[in-house]
PDB file of N, CA and C in Angstrom:
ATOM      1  N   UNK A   1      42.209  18.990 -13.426  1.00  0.00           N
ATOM      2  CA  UNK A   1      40.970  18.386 -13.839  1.00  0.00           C
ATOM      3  C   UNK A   1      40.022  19.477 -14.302  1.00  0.00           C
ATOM      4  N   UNK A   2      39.453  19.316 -15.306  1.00  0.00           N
ATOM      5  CA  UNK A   2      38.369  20.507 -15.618  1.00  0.00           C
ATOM      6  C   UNK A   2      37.474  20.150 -15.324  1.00  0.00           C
ATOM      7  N   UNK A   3      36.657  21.411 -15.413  1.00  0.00           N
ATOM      8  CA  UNK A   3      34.953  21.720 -14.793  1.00  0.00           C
ATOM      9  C   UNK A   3      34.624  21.106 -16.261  1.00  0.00           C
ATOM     10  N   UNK A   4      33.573  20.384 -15.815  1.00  0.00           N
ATOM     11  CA  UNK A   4      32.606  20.243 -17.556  1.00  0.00           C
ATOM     12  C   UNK A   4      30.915  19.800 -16.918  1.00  0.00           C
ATOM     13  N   UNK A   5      30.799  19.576 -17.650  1.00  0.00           N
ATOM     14  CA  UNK A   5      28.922  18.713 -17.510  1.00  0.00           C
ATOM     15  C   UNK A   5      28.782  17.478 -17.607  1.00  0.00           C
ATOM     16  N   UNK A   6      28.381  16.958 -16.628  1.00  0.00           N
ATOM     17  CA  UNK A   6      28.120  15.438 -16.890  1.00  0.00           C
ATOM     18  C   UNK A   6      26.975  15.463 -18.222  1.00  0.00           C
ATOM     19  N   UNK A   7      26.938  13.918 -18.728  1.00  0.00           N
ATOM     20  CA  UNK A   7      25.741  13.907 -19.810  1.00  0.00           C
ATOM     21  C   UNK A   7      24.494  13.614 -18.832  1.00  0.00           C
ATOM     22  N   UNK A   8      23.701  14.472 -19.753  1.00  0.00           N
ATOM     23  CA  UNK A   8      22.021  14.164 -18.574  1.00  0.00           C
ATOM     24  C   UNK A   8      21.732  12.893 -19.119  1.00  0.00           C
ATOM     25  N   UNK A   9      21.188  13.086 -17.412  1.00  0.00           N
ATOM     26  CA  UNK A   9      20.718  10.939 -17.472  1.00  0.00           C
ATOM     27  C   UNK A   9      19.443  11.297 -16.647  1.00  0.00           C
ATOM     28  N   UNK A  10      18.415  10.853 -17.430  1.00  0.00           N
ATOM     29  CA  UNK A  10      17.135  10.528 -16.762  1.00  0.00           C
ATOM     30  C   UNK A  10      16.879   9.791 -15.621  1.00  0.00           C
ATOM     31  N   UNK A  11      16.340   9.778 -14.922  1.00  0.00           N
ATOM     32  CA  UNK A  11      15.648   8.199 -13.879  1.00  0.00           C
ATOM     33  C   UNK A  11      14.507   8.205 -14.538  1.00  0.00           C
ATOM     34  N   UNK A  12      14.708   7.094 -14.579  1.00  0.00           N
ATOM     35  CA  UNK A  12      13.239   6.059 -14.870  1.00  0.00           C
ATOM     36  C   UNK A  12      11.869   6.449 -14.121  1.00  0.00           C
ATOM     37  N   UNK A  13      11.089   6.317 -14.618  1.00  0.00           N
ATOM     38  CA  UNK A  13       9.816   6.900 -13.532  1.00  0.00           C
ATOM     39  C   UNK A  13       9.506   5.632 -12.675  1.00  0.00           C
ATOM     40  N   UNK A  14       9.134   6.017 -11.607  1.00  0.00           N
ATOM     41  CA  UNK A  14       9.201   4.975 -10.729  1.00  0.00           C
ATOM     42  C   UNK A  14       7.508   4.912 -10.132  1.00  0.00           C
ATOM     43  N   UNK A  15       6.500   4.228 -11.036  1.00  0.00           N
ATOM     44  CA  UNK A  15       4.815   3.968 -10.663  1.00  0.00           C
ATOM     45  C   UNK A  15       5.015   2.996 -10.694  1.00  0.00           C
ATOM     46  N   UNK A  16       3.923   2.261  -9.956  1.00  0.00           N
ATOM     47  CA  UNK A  16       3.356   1.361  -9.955  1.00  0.00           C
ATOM     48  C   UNK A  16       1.970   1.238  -9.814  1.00  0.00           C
ATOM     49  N   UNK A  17       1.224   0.898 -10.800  1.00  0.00           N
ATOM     50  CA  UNK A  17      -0.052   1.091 -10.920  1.00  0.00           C
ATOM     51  C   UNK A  17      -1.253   0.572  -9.245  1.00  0.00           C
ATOM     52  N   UNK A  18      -1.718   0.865  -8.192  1.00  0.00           N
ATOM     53  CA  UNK A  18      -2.029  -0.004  -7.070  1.00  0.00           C
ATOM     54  C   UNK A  18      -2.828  -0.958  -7.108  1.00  0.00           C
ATOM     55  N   UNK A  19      -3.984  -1.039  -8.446  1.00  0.00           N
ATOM     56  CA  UNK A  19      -4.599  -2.420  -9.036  1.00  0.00           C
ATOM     57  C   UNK A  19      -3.685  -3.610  -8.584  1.00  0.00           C
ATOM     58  N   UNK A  20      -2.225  -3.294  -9.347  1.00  0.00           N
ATOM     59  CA  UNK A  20      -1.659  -4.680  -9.890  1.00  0.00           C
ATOM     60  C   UNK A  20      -0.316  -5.088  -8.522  1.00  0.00           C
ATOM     61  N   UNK A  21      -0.712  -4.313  -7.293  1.00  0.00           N
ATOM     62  CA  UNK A  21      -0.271  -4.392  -5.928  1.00  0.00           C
ATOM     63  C   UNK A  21      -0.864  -5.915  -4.834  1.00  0.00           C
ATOM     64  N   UNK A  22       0.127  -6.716  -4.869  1.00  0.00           N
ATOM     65  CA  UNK A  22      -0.325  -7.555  -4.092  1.00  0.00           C
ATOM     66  C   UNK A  22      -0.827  -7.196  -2.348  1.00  0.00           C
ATOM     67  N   UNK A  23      -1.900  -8.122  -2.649  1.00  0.00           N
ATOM     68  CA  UNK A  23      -2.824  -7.633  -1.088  1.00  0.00           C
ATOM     69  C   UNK A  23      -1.564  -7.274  -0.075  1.00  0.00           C
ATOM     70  N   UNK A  24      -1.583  -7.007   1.461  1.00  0.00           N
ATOM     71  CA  UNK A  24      -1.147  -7.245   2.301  1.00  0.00           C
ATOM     72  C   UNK A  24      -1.661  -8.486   2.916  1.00  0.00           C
ATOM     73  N   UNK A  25      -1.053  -9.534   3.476  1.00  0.00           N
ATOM     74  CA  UNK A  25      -1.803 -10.549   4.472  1.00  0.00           C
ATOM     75  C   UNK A  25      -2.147  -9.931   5.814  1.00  0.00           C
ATOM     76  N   UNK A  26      -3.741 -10.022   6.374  1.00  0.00           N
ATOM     77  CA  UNK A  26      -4.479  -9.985   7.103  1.00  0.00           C
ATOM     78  C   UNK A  26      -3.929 -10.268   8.534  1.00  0.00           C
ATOM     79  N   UNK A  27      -4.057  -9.828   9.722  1.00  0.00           N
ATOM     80  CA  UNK A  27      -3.327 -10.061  11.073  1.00  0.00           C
ATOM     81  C   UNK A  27      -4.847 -11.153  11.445  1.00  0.00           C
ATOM     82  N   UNK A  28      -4.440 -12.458  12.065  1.00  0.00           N
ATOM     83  CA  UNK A  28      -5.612 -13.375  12.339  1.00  0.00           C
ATOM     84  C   UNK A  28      -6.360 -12.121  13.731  1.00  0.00           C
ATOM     85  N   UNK A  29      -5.979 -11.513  14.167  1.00  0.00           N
ATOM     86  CA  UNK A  29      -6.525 -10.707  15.840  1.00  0.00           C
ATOM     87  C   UNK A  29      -7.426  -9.621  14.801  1.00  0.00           C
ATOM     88  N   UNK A  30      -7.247  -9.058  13.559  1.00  0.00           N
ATOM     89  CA  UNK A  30      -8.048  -7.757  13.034  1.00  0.00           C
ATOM     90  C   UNK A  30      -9.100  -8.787  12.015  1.00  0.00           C
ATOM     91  N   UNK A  31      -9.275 -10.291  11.917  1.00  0.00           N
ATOM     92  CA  UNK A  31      -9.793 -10.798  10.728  1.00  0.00           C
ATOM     93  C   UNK A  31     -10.910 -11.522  12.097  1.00  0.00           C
ATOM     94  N   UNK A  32     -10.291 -11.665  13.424  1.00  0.00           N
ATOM     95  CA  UNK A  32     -11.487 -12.096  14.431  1.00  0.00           C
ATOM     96  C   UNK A  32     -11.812 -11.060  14.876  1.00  0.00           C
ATOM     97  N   UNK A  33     -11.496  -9.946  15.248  1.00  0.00           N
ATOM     98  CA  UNK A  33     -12.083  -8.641  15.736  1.00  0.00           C
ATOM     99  C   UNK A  33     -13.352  -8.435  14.555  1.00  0.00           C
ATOM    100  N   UNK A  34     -13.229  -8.173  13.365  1.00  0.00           N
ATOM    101  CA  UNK A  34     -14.233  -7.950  11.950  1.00  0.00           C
ATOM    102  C   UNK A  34     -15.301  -8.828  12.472  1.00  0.00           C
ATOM    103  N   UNK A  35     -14.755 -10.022  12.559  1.00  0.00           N
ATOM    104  CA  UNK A  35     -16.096 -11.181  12.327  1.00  0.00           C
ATOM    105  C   UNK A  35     -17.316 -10.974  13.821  1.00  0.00           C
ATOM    106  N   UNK A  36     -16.567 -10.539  14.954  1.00  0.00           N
ATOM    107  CA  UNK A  36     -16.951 -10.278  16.199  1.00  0.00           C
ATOM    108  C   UNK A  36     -17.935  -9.494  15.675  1.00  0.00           C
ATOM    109  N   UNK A  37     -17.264  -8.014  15.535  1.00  0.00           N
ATOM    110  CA  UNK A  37     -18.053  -7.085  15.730  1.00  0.00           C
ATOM    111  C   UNK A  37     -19.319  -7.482  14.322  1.00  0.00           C
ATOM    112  N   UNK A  38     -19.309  -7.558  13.245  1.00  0.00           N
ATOM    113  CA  UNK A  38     -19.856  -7.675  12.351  1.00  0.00           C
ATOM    114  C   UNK A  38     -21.042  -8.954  12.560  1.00  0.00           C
ATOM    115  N   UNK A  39     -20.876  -9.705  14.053  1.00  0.00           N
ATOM    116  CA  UNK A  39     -21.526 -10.724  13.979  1.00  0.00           C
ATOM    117  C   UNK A  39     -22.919  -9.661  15.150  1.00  0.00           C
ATOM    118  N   UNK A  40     -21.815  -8.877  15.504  1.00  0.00           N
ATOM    119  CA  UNK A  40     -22.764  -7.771  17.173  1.00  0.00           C
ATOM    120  C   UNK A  40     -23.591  -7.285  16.025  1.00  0.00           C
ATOM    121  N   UNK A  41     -23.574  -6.617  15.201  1.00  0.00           N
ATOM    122  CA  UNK A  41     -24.099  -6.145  14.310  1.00  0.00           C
ATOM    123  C   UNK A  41     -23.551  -4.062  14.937  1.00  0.00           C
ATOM    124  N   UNK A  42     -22.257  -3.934  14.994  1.00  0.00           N
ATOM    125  CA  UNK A  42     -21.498  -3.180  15.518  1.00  0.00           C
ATOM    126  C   UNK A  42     -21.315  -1.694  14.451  1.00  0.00           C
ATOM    127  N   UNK A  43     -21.618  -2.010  12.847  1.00  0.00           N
ATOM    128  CA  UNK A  43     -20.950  -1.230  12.060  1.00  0.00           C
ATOM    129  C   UNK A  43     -23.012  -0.064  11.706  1.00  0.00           C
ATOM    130  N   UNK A  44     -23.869  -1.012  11.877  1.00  0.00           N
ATOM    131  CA  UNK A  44     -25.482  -0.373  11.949  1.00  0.00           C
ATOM    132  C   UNK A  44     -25.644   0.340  13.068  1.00  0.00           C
ATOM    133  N   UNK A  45     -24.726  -0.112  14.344  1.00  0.00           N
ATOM    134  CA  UNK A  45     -25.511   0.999  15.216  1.00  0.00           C
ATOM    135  C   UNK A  45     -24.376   2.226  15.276  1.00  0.00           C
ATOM    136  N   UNK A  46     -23.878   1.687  14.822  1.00  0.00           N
ATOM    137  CA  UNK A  46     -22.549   3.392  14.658  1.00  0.00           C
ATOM    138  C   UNK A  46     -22.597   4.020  13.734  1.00  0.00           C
TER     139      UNK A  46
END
């Protein structure tokens, strides 16, 4: 078998712009923790 060169092969670039990234869904325990503290008025005195 001979030594030779494979032909060059690119990869594809692999972005994805994070604009066009669907949200993550929200945990209901971190979306009532927010409303808690934000209701203490928690985020002004810190």
């Amino acid at each position: 078998m001979a030594m030779g060169q494979r032909p060059a092969q690119r990869q594809a670039d692999l972005w994805i712009a994070t604009d066009r990234l669907a949200p993550a869904p929200a945990h209901a325990f971190y979306q009532q923790l927010n409303a808690l503290l934000a209701a203490a008025g928690f985020d002004l005195f810190c």
